[in-house]
Structures are given as C-alpha cells and as structure tokens.
C-alpha atoms as a PDB file:
ATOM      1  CA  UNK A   1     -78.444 -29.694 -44.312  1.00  0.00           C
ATOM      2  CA  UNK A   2     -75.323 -27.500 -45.983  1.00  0.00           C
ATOM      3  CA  UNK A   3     -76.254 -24.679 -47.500  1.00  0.00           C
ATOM      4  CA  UNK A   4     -77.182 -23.604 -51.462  1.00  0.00           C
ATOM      5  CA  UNK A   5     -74.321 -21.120 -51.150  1.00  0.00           C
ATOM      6  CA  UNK A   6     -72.222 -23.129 -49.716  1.00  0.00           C
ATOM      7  CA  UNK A   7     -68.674 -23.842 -52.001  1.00  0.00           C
ATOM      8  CA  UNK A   8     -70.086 -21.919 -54.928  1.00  0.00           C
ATOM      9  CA  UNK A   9     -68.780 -19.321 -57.408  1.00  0.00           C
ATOM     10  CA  UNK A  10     -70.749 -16.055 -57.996  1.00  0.00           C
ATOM     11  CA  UNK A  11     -69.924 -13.590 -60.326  1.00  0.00           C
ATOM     12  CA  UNK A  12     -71.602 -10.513 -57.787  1.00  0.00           C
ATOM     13  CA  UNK A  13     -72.777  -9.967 -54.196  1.00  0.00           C
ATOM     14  CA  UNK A  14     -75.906  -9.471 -55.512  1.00  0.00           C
ATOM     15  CA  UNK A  15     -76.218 -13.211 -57.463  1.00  0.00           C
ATOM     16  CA  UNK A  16     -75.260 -14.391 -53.747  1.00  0.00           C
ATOM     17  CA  UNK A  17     -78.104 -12.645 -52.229  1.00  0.00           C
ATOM     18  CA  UNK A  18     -80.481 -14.031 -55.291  1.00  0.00           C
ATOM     19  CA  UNK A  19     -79.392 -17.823 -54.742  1.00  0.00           C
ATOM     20  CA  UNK A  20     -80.266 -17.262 -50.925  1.00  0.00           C
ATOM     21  CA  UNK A  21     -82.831 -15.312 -50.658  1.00  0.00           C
ATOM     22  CA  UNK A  22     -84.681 -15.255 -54.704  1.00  0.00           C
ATOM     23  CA  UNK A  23     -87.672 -16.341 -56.065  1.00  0.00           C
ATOM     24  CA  UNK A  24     -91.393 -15.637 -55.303  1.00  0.00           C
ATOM     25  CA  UNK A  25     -91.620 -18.177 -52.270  1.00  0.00           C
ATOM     26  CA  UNK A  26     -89.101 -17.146 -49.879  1.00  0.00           C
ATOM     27  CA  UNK A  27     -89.467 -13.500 -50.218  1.00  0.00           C
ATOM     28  CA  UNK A  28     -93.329 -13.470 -49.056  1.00  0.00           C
ATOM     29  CA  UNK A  29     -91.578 -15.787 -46.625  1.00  0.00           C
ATOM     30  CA  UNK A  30     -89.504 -13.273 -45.290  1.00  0.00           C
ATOM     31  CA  UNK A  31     -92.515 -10.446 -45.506  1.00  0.00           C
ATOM     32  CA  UNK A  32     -94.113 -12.163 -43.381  1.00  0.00           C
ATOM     33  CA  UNK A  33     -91.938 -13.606 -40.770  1.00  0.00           C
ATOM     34  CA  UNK A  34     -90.606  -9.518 -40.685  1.00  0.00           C
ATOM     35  CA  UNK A  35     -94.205  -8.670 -40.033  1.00  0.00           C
ATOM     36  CA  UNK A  36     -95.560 -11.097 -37.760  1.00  0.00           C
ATOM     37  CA  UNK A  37     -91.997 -12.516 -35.941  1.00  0.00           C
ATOM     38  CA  UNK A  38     -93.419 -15.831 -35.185  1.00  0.00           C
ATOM     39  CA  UNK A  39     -95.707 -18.205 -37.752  1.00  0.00           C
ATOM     40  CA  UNK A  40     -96.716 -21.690 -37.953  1.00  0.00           C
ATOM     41  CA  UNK A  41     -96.092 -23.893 -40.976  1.00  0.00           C
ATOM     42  CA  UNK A  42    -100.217 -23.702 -41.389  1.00  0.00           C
ATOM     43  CA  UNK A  43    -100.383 -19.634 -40.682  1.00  0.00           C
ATOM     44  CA  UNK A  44     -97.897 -19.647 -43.433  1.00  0.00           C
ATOM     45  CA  UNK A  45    -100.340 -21.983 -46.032  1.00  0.00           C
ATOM     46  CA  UNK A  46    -103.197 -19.106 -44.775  1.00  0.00           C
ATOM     47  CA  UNK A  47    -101.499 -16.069 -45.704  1.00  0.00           C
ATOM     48  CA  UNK A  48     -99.876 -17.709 -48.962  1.00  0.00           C
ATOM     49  CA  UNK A  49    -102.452 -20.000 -50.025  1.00  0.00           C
ATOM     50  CA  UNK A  50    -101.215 -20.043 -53.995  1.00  0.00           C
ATOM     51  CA  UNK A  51     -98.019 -21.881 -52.463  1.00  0.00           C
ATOM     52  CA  UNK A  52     -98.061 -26.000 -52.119  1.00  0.00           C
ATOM     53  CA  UNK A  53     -97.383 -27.923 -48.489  1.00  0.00           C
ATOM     54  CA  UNK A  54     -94.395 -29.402 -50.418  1.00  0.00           C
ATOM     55  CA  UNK A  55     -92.616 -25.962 -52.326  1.00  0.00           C
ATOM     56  CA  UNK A  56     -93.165 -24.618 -48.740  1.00  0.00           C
ATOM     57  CA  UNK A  57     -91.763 -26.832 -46.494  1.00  0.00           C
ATOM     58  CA  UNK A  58     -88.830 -26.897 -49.623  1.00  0.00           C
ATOM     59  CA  UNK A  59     -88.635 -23.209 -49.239  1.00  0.00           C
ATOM     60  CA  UNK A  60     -88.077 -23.164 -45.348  1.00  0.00           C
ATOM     61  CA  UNK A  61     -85.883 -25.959 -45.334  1.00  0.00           C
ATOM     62  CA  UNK A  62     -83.771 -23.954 -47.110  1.00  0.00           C
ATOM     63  CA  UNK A  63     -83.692 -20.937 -45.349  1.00  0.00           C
ATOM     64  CA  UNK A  64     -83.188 -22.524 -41.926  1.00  0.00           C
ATOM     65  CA  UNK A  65     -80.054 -24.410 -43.842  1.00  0.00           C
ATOM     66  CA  UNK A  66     -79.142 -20.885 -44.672  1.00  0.00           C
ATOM     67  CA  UNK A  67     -79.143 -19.164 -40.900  1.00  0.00           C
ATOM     68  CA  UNK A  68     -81.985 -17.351 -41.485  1.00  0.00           C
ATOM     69  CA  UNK A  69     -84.754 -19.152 -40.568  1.00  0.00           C
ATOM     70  CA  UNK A  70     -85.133 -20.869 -36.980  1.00  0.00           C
ATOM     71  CA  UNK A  71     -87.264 -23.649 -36.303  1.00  0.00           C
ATOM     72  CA  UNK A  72     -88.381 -24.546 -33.277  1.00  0.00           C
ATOM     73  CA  UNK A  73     -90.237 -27.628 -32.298  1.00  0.00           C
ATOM     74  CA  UNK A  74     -92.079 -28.005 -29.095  1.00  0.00           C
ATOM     75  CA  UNK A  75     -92.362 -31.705 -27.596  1.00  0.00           C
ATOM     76  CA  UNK A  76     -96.279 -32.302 -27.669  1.00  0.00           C
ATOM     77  CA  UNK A  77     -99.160 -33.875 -29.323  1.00  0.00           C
ATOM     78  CA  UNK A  78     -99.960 -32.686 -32.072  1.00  0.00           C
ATOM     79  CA  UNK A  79     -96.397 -31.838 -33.199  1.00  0.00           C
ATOM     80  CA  UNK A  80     -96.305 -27.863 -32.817  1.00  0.00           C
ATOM     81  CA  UNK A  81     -93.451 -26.223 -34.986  1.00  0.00           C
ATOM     82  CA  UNK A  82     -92.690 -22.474 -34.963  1.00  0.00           C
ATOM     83  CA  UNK A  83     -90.518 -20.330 -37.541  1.00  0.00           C
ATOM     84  CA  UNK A  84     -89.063 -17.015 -37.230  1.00  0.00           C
ATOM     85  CA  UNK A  85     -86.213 -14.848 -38.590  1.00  0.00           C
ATOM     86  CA  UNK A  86     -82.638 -15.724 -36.929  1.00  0.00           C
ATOM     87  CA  UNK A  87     -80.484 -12.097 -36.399  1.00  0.00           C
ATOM     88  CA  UNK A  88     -78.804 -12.797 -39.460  1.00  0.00           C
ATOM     89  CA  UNK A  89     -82.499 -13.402 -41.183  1.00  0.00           C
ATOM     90  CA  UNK A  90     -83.199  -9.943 -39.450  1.00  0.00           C
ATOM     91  CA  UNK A  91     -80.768  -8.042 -41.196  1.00  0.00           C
ATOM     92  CA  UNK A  92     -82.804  -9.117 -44.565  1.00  0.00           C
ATOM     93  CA  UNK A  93     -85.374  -6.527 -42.792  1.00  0.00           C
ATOM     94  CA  UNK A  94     -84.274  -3.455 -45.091  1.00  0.00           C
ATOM     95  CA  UNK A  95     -84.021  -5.128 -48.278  1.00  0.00           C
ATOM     96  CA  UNK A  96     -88.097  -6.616 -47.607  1.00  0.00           C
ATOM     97  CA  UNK A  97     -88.659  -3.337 -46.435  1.00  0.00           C
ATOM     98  CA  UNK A  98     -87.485  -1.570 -49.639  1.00  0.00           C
ATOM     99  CA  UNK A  99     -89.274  -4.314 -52.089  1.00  0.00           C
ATOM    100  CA  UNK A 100     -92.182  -3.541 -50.276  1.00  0.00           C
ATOM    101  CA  UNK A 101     -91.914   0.166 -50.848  1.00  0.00           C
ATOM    102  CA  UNK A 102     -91.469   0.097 -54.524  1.00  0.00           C
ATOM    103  CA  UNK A 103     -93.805  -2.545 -54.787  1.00  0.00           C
ATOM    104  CA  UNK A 104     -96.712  -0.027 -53.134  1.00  0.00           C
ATOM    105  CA  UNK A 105     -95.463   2.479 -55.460  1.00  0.00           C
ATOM    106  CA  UNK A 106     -95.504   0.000 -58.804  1.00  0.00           C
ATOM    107  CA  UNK A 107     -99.180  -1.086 -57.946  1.00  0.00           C
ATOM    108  CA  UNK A 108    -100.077   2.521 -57.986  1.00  0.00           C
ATOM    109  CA  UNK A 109     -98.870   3.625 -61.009  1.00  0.00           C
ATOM    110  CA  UNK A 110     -99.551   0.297 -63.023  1.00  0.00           C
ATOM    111  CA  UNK A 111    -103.259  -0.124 -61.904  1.00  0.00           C
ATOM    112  CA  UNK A 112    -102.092  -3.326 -60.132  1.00  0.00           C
ATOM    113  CA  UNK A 113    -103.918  -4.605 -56.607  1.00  0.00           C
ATOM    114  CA  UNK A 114    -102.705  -5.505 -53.802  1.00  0.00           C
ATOM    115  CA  UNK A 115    -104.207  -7.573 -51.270  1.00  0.00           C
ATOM    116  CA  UNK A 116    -102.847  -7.338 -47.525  1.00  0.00           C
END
C-alpha cells in the first residue's frame, strides 16, 4: 500500500507531518504504542474503546504504509497480529511526548479530566 504522502504537494513541513501523522486516531495510536512498545489490534480497541474495529484497522493500515508502524503476524490459530513503532515511528517519540505535556498542563488549567 503507497503511502498518503506519497507524490503530494505541501505548502509546510508541518502540513506533511499533519497528513501523516493528524487526526484524533493515530495520535492515541502513537501514545500508546510509545508507552507500551508492543499492542494487539484488541489491546488497542481496550485502551481506545470510543474508536470503531473499522476506523482502526483504517488508521494502522495507514501508518504501517507510512514506515511507522510494523506489523507482525505470527503463523497460528487464532491469527495473532502484533503492532509496534518502526525507528522511524520512534522518532515521533518527542513530538507525543510534547502533546502529552501541554495536554497535562491544558487539563489543569481548563478544569478538563483526564483518564489514564
């Protein structure tokens, strides 16, 4: 599967980094695979349980298509697939890190919860 970057026009880095890694799925994505290195497809459905099977499996499609996402799938009965970050995914560790950060410090001064 090519990637969503792939042959495109941006007008910034930062539009680049969007397209790849934007929107509310694959960031908790990320938070977690930086957290816990090595999730299932139904360890992912547990920790995000707003998110459907189908916007999901969408969602880490794309990132594997992207580099920064590995899948591995283990030869057995039932079928036992594994995700975690690539290096290249790694490197995303600082910017999850810093969203994270101003995130704690947003709930705090807006009254906001957060659940962990």
């Amino acid at each position: 599967m090519p990637s969503k970057a792939t042959n495109k026009t941006y007008s910034c880095p930062v539009e680049v980094t969007l397209d790849v890694v934007g929107g509310k799925w694959k960031s908790l994505i990320l938070y977690h695979l930086i957290n816990r290195k090595i999730l299932r497809f139904s360890e992912f459905r547990k920790l995000v349980p707003s998110v459907t099977a189908q916007m999901l499996a969408a969602q880490l499609r794309e990132l594997e298509a992207d580099r920064i996402v590995s899948r591995k799938v283990y030869a057995q009965v039932p079928p036992k697939v594994e995700y975690s970050l690539t290096s290249f995914g790694d490197s995303l560790a600082p910017i999850i890190f810093a969203m994270t950060a101003w995130g704690m410090d947003y709930a705090k001064t807006s009254g906001s919860r957060i659940t962990l």
